[in-house]
Protein backbone atom coordinates (compact mmCIF):
# COMPACT_ATOMS: atom_id res chain seq x y z
CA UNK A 1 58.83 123.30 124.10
CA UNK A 2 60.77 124.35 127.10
CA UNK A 3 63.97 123.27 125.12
CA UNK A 4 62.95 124.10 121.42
CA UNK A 5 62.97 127.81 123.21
CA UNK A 6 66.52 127.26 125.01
CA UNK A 7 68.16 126.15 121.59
CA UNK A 8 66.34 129.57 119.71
CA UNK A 9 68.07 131.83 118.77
CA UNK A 10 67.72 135.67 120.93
CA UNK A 11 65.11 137.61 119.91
CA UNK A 12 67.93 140.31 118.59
CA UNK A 13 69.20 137.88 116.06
CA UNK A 14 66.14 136.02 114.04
CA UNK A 15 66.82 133.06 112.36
CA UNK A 16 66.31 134.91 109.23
CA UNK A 17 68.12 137.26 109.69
CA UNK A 18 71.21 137.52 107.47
CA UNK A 19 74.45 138.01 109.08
CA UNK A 20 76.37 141.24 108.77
CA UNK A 21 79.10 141.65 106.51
CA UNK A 22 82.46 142.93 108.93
CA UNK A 23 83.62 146.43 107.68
CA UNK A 24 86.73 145.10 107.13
CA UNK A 25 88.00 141.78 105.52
CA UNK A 26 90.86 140.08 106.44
CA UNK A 27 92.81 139.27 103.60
CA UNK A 28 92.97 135.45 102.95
CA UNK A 29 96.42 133.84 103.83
CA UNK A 30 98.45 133.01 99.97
CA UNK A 31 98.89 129.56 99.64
CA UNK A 32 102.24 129.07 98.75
CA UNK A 33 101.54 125.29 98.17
CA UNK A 34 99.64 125.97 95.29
CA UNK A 35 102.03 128.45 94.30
CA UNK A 36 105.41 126.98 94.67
CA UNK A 37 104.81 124.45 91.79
CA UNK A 38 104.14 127.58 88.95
CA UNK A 39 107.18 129.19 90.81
CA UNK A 40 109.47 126.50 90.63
CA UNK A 41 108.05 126.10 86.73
CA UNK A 42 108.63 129.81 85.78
CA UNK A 43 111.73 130.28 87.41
CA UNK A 44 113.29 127.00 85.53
CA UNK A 45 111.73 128.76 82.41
CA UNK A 46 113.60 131.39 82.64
CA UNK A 47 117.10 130.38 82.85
CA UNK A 48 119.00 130.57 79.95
CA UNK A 49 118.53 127.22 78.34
CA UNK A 50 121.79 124.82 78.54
CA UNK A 51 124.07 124.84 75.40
CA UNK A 52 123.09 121.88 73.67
CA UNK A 53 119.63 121.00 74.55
CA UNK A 54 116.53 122.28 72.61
CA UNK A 55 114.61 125.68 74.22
CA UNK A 56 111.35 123.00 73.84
CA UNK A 57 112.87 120.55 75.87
CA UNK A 58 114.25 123.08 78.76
CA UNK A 59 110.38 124.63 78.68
CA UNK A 60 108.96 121.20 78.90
CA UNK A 61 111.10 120.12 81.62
CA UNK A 62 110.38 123.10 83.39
CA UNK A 63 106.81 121.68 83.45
CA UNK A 64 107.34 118.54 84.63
CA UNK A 65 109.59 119.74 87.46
CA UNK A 66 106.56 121.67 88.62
CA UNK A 67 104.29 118.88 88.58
CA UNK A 68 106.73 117.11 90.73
CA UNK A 69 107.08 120.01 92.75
CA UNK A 70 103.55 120.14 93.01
CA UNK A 71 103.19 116.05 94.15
CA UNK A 72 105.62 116.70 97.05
CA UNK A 73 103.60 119.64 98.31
CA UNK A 74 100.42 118.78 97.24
CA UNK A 75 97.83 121.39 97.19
CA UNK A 76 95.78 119.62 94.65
CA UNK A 77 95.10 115.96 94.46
CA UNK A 78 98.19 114.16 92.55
CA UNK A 79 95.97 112.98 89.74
CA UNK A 80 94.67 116.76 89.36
CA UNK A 81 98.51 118.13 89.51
CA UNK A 82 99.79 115.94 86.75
CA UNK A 83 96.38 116.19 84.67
CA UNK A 84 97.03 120.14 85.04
CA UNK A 85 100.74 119.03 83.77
CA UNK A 86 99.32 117.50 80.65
CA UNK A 87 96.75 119.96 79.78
CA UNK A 88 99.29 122.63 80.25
CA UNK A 89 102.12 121.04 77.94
CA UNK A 90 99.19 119.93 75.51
CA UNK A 91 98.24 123.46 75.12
CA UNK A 92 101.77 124.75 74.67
CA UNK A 93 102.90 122.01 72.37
CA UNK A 94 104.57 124.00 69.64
CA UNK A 95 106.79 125.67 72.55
CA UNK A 96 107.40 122.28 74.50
CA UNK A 97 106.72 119.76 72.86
CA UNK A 98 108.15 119.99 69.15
CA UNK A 99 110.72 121.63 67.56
CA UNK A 100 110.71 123.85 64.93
CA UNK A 101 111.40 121.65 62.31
CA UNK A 102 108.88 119.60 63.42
CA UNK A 103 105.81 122.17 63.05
CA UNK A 104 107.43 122.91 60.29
CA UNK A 105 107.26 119.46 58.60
CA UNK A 106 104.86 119.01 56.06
CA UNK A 107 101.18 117.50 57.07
CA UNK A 108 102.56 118.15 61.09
CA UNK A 109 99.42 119.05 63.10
CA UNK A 110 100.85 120.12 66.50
CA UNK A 111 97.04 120.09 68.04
CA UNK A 112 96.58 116.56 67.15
CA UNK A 113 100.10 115.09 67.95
CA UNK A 114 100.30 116.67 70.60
CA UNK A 115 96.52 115.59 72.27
CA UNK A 116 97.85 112.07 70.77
CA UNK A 117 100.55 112.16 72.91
CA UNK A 118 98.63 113.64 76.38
CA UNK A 119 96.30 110.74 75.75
CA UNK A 120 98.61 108.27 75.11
CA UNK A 121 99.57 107.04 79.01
CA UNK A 122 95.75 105.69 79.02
CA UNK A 123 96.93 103.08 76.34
CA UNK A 124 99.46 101.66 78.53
CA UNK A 125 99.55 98.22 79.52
CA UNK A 126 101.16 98.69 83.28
CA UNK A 127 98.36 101.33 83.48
CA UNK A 128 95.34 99.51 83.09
CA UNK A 129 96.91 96.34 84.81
CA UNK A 130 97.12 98.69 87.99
CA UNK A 131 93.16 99.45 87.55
CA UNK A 132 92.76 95.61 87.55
CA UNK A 133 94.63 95.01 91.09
CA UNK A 134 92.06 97.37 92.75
CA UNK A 135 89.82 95.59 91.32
CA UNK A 136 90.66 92.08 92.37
CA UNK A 137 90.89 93.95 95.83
CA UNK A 138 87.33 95.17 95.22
CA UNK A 139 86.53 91.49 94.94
CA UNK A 140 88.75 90.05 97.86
CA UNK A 141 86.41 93.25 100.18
CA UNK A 142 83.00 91.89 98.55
CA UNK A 143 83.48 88.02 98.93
CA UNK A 144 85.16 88.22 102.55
CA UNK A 145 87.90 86.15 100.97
CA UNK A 146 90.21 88.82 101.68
CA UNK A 147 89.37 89.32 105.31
CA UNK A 148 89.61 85.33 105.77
CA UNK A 149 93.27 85.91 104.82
CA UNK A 150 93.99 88.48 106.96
CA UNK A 151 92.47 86.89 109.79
CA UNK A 152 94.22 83.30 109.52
CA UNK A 153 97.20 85.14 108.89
CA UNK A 154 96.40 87.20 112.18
CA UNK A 155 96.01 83.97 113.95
CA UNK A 156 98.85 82.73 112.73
CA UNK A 157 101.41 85.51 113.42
CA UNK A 158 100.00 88.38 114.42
CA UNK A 159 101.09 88.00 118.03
CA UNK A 160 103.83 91.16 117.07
CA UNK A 161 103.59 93.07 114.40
CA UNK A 162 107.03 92.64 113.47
CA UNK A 163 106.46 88.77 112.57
CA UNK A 164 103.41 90.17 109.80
CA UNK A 165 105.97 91.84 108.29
CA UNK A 166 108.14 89.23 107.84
CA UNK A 167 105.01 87.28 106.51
CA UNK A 168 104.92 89.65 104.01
CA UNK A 169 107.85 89.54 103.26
CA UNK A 170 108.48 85.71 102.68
CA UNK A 171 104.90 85.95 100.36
CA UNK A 172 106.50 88.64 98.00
CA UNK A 173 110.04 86.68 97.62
CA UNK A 174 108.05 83.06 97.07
CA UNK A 175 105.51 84.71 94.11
CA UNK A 176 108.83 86.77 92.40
CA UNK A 177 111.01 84.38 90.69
CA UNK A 178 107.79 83.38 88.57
CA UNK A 179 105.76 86.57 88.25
CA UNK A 180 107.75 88.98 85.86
CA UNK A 181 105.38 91.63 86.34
CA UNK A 182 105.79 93.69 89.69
CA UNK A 183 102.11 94.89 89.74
CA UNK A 184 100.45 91.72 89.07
CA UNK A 185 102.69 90.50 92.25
CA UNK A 186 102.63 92.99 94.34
CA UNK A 187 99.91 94.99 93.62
CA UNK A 188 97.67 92.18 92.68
CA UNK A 189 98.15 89.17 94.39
CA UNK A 190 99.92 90.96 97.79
CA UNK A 191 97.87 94.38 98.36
CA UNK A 192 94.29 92.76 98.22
CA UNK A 193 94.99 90.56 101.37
CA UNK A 194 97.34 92.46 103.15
CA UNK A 195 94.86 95.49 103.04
CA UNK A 196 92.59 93.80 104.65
CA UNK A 197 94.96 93.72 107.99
CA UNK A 198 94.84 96.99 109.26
CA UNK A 199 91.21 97.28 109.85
CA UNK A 200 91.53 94.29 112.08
CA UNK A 201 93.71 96.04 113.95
CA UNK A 202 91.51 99.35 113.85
CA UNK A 203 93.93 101.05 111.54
CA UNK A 204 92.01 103.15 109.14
CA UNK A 205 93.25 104.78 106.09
CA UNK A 206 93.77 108.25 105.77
CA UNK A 207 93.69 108.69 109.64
CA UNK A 208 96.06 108.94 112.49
CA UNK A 209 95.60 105.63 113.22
CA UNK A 210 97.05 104.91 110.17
CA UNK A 211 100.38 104.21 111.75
CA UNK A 212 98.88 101.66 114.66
CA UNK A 213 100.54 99.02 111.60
CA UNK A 214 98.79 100.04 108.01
CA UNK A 215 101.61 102.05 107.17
CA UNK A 216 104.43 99.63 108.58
CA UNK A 217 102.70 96.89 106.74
CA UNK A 218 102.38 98.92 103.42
CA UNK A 219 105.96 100.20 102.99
CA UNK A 220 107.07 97.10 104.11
CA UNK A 221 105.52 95.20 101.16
CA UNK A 222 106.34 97.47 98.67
CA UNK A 223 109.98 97.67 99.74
CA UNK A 224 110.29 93.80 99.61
CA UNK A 225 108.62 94.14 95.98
CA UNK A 226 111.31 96.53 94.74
CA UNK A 227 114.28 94.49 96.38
CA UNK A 228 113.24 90.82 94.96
CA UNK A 229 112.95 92.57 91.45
CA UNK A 230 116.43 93.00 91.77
CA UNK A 231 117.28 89.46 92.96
CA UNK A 232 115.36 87.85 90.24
CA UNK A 233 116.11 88.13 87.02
CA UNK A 234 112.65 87.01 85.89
CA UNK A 235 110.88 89.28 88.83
CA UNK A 236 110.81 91.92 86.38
CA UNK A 237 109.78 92.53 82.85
CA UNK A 238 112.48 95.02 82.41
CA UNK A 239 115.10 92.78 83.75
CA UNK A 240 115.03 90.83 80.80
CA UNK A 241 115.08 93.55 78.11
CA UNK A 242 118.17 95.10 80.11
CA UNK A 243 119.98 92.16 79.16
CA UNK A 244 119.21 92.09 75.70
CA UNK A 245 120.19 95.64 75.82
CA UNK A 246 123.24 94.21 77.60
CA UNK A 247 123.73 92.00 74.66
CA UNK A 248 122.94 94.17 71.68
CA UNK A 249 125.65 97.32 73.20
CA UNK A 250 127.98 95.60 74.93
CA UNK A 251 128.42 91.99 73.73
CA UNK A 252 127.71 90.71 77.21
CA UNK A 253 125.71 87.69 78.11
CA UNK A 254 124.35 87.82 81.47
CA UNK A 255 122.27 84.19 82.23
CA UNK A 256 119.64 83.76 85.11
CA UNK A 257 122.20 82.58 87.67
CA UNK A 258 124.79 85.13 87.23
CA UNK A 259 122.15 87.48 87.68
CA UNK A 260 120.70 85.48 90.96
CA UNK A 261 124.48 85.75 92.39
CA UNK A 262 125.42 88.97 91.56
CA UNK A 263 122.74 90.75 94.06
CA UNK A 264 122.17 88.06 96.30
CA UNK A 265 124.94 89.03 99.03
CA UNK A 266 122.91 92.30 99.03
CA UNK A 267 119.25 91.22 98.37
CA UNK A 268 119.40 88.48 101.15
CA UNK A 269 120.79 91.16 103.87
CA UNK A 270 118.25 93.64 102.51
CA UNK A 271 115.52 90.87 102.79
CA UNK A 272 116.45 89.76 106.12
CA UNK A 273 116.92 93.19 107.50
CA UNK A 274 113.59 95.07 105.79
CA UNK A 275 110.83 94.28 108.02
CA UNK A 276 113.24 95.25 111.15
CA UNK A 277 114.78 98.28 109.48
CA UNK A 278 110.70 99.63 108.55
CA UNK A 279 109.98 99.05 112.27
CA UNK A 280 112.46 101.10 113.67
CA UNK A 281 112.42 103.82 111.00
CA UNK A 282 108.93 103.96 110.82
CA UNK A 283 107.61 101.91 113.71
CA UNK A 284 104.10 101.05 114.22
CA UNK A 285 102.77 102.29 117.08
CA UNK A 286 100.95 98.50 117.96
CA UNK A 287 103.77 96.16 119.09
CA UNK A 288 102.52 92.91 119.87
CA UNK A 289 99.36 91.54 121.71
CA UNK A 290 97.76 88.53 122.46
CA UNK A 291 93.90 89.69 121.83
CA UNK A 292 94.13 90.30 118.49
CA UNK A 293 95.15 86.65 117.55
CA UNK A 294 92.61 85.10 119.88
CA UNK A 295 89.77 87.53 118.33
CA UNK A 296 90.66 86.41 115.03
CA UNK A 297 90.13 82.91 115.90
CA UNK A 298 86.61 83.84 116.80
CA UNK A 299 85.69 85.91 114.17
CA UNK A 300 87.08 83.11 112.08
CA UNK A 301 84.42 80.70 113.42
CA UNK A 302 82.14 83.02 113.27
CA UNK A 303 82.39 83.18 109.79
CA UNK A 304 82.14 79.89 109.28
CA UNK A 305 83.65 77.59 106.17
CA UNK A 306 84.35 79.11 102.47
CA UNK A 307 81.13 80.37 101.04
CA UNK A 308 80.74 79.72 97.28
CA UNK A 309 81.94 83.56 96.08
CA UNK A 310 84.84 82.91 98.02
CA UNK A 311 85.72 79.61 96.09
CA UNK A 312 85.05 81.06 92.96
CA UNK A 313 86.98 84.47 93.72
CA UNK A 314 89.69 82.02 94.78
CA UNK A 315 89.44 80.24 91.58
CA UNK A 316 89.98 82.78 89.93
CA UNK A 317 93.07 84.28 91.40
CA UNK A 318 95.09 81.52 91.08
CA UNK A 319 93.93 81.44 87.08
CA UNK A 320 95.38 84.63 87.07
CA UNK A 321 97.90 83.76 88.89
CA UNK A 322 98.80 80.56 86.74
CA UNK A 323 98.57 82.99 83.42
CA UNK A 324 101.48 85.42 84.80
CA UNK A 325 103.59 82.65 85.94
CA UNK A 326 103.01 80.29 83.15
CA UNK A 327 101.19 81.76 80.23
CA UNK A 328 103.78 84.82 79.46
CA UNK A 329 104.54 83.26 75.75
CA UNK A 330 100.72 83.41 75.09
CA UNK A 331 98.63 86.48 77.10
CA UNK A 332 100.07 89.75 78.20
CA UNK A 333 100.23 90.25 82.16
CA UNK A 334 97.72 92.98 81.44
CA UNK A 335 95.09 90.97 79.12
CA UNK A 336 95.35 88.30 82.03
CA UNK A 337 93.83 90.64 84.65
CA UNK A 338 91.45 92.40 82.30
CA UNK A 339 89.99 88.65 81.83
CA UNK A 340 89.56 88.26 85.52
CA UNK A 341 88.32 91.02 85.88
CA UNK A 342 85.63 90.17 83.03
CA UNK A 343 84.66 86.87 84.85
CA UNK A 344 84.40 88.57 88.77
CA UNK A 345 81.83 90.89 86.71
CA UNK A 346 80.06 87.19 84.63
CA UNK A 347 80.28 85.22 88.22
CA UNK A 348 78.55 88.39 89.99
CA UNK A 349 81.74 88.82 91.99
CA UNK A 350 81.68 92.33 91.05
CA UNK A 351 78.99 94.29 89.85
CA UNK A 352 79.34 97.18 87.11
CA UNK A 353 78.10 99.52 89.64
CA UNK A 354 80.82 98.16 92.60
CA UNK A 355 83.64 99.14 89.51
CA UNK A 356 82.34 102.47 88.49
CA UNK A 357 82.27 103.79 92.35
CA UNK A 358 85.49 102.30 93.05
CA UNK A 359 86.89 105.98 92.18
CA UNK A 360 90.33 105.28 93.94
CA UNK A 361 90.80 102.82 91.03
CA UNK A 362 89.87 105.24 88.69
CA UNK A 363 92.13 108.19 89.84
CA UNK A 364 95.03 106.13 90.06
CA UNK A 365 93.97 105.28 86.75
CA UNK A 366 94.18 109.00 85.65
CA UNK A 367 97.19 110.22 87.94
CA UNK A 368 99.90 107.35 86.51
CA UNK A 369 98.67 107.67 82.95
CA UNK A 370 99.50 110.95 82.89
CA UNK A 371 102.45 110.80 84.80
CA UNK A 372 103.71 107.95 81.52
CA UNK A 373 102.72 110.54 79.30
CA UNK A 374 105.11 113.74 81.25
CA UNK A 375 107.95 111.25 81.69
CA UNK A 376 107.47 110.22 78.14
CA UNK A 377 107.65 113.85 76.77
CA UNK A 378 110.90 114.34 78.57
CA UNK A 379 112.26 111.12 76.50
CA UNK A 380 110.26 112.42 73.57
CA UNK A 381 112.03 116.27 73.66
CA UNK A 382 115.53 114.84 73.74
CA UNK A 383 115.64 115.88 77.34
CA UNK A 384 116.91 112.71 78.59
CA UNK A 385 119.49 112.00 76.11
CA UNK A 386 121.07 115.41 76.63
CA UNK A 387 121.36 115.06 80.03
CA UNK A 388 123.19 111.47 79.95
CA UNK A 389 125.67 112.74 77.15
CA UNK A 390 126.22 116.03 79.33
CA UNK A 391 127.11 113.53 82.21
CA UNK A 392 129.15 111.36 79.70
CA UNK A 393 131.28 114.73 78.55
CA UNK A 394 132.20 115.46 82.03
CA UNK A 395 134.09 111.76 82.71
CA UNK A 396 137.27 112.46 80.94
CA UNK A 397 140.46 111.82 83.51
CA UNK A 398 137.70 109.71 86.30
CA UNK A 399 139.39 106.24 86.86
CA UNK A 400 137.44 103.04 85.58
CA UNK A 401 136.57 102.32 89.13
CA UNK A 402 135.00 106.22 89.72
CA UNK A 403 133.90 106.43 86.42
CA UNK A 404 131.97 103.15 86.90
CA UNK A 405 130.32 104.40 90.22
CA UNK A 406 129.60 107.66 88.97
CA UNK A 407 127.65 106.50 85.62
CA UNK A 408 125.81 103.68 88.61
CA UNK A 409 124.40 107.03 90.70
CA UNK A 410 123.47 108.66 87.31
CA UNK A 411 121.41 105.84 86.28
CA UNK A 412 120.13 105.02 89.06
CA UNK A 413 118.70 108.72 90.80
CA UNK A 414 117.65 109.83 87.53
CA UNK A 415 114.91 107.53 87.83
CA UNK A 416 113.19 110.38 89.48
CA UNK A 417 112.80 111.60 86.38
CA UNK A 418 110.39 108.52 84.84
CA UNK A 419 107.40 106.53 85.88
CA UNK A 420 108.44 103.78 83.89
CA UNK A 421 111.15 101.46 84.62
CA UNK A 422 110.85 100.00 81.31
CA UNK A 423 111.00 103.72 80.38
CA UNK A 424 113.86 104.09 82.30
CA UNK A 425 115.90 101.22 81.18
CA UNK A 426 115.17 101.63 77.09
CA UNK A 427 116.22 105.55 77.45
CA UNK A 428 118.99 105.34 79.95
CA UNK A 429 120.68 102.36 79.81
CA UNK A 430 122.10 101.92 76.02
CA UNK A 431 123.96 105.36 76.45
CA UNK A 432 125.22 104.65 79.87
CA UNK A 433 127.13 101.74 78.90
CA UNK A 434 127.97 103.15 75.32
CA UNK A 435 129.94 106.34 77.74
CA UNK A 436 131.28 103.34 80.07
CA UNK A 437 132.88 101.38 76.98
CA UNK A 438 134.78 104.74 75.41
CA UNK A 439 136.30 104.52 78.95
CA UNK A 440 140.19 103.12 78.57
CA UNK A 441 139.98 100.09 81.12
CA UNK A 442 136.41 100.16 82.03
CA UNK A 443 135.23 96.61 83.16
CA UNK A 444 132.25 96.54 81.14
CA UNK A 445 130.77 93.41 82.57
CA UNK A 446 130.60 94.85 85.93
CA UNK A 447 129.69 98.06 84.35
CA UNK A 448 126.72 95.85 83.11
CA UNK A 449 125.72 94.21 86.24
CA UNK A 450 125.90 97.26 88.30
CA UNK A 451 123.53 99.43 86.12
CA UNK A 452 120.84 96.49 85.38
CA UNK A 453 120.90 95.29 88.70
CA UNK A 454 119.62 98.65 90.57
CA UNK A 455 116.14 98.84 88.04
CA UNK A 456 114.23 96.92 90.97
CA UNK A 457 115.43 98.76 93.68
CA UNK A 458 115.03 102.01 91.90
CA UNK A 459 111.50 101.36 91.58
CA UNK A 460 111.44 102.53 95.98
CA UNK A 461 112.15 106.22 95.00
CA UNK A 462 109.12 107.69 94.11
CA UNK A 463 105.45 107.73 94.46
CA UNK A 464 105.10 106.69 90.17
CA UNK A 465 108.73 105.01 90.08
CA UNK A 466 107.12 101.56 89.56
CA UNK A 467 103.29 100.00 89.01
CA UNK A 468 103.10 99.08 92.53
CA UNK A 469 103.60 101.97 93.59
CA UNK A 470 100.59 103.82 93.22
CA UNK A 471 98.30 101.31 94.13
CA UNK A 472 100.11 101.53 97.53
CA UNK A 473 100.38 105.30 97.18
CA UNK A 474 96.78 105.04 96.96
CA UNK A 475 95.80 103.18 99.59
CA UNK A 476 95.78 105.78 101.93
CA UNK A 477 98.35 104.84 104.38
CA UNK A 478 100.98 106.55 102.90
CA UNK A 479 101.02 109.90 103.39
CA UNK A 480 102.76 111.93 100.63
CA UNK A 481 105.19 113.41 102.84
CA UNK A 482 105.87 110.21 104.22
CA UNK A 483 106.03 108.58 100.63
CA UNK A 484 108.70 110.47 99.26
CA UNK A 485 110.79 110.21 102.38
CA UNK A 486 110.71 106.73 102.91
CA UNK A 487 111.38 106.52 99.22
CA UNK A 488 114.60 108.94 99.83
CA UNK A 489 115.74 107.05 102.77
CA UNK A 490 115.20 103.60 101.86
CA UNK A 491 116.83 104.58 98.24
CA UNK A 492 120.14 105.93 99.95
CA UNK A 493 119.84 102.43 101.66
CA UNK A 494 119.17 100.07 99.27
CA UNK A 495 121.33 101.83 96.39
CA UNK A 496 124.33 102.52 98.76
CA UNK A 497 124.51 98.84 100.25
CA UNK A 498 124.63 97.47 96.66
CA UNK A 499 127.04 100.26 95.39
CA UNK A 500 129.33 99.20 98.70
CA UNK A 501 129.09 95.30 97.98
CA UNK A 502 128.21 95.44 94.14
CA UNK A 503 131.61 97.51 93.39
CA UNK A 504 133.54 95.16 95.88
CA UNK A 505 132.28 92.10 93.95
CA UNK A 506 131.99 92.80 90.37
CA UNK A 507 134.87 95.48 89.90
CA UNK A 508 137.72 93.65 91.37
């Protein structure tokens, strides 16, 4: 009683009594986060719109350089910011979305084209093959397979941090020569164990301690992704339509092993270097330390041999596995996971109820589908074309050499601009090298190499510049400040080491 009457309230202020209102408010600070994205939208909007580019396509664009605005500062959640970016352009479709001719076309319905195209990012492949690496993460975290992993890989090298990252490394560039599809790699097969590390280590997501080694580890497996898909001409689906673009335009075979030896002087120094270069530009703040290893040993025995989930779960992953390596002539990359998926859920695995409360799956799900859909509207408006022919009309008098490395930069930083490599490739690449061949003395070849090469490495840029990269976006050790950083820094790195050696090697 004594202390029921200490913690009271004073007899001047009962309990229920309601609290004053102050005479005077303070006014509530402005939050220029949330405003800087309609800023940066209106102020684009009203510029004069370029000579030769639609007034729909400047509006649109003006859009979708908020909504990127609006990711870097983020005073919503990303998915929220690029669903606001959809709705928005869906409900001024006739003003940036179609042209006049266009609503003026007989049987056009501007409401339902243009709610065809907001929802069409949901119907893409990469999309829902993202939704399925979470969930074969869901199902390394239920079984314990995952943690098993982690921990014999712990025991193994986890003496330094630096060594894990060369782990990961090694994993990434073993699994790439036969898995064309960077998410099912990376974001499937890599990201389910390696997420299991940090916790180990007391790490936690979305914390401070978030750089102990989650973050190291993350960024460092995501890098290695985007450099061994451009070592590997078959570590990427894109690669391989690039060179049938190649062939189509130019005329130019370019086989598996000219591919292979074209970036390898740079993707073996970038391989060899990347774990090393993360740690000292964004260093972990655990080093090394004996304790860790030894307590994963124990907690290994204490967990005894493979129970019978983790057998099946294992199983399974390799079938999947085996289908994206092997089975690329008969079942999509995509339709491969989806049936994994379906069997975790028949085997009890999963459970229905562990999928719909996985909501990080889900809003990655939402954020990246509509990002396809904005970076598809910009393709859609005539937005990007314009801007690759205004690039081509400025290269009269460059030399072949310039001209080359110019057209290489273009190509390869307006990949800010997409969330698709594929995307990327089908939009940009034909009219680069169709401006590189009207070039008197332009080695197209090299041309060639230089421009299909960089797609993988590309991929580093941005938060949606590749189908890894939201799953790792995601998983909550990567800031967004941080994100688009790293992805600036390690962009200048990657794409000026392979403009240095590529231009030394090809163009001479």
């Amino acid at each position: 009683m004594e202390n029921s009457q200490t913690l009271a309230a004073p007899p001047s202020t009962p309990l229920t009594q309601e609290p004053r209102e102050p005479t005077t408010k303070a006014r509530p600070p402005v939050n220029w986060q949330a405003l800087s994205p309609v800023a940066v939208a209106l102020i684009i909007a009203l510029i004069p719109v370029p000579a030769g580019l639609a007034p729909h396509a400047w509006y649109f664009f003006a859009i979708f350089a908020g909504v990127i605005v609006g990711l870097v500062v983020e005073p919503f959640p990303g998915p929220a910011i690029s669903l606001f970016g959809v709705t928005l352009a869906t409900v001024l479709a006739p003003w940036v979305l179609y042209s006049p001719e266009d609503i003026a076309r007989p049987g056009f319905n501007a409401v339902n084209a243009a709610l065809t195209w907001a929802l069409s990012g949901f119907g893409n492949s990469t999309v829902w093959l993202i939704f399925g690496a979470f969930m074969f993460a869901l199902g390394y975290e239920k079984t314990g397979l995952g943690r098993r992993i982690a921990l014999l890989l712990v025991r193994a090298m986890g003496r330094r941090t630096l060594t894990l990252g060369y782990a990961v490394t090694v994993a990434d560039t073993l699994l790439a020569p036969f898995t064309p599809s960077t998410t099912a790699r990376s974001a499937g097969t890599i990201f389910p164990v390696i997420r299991n590390l940090p916790p180990l280590y007391d790490s936690k997501p979305n914390d401070p301690s978030a750089r102990k080694i989650g973050s190291y580890l993350m960024w460092t497996a995501l890098a290695a992704t985007c450099i061994n898909s451009s070592m590997f001409l078959t570590a990427m689906a894109p690669n391989l339509l690039a060179v049938e673009i190649v062939k189509k335009t130019a005329k130019l075979d370019i086989s598996w092993m000219d591919w292979l030896t074209a970036f390898a002087p740079v993707g073996v120094i970038l391989l060899v270097s990347l774990p090393l270069l993360v740690y000292v530009l964004y260093p972990p703040t655990i080093k090394e330390g004996s304790e860790v290893p030894a307590w994963a040993d124990q907690e290994l025995r204490t967990m005894g041999g493979l129970s019978r989930r983790e057998i099946i779960l294992a199983v399974l992953v390799l079938l999947a596995l085996a289908m994206w390596i092997f089975g690329g002539d008969f079942v999509n990359a995509t339709t491969a996971a989806l049936i994994v998926v379906s069997l975790m859920v028949l085997t009890r695995i999963v459970s229905w109820d562990d999928i719909l409360s996985n909501k990080q799956a889900w809003s990655t799900l939402v954020w990246f589908a509509t990002l396809i859909a904005l970076a598809d509207g910009l393709n859609r408006t005539g937005f990007v074309t314009w801007f690759a022919q205004s690039v081509s009309a400025h290269m009269g008098g460059f030399s072949p050499t310039i001209a080359m490395v110019v057209l290489v930069c273009v190509y390869f930083f307006s990949h800010y601009l997409f969330a698709s490599i594929t995307a990327h490739t089908t939009a940009m690449l034909p009219v680069m090298l169709a401006v590189g061949g009207a070039i008197p003395g332009m080695p197209m070849q090299a041309l060639a190499q230089m421009l299909v090469l960089s797609g993988g490495i590309m991929s580093v840029l941005t938060p949606y510049a590749g189908g890894p990269n939201p799953v790792y976006y995601g998983s909550g050790y990567l800031p967004t400040k941080d994100f688009w950083l790293l992805g600036a820094i390690f962009g200048a790195i990657f794409f000026g080491l392979w403009l240095a050696i590529g231009t030394l090697l090809l163009a001479r």
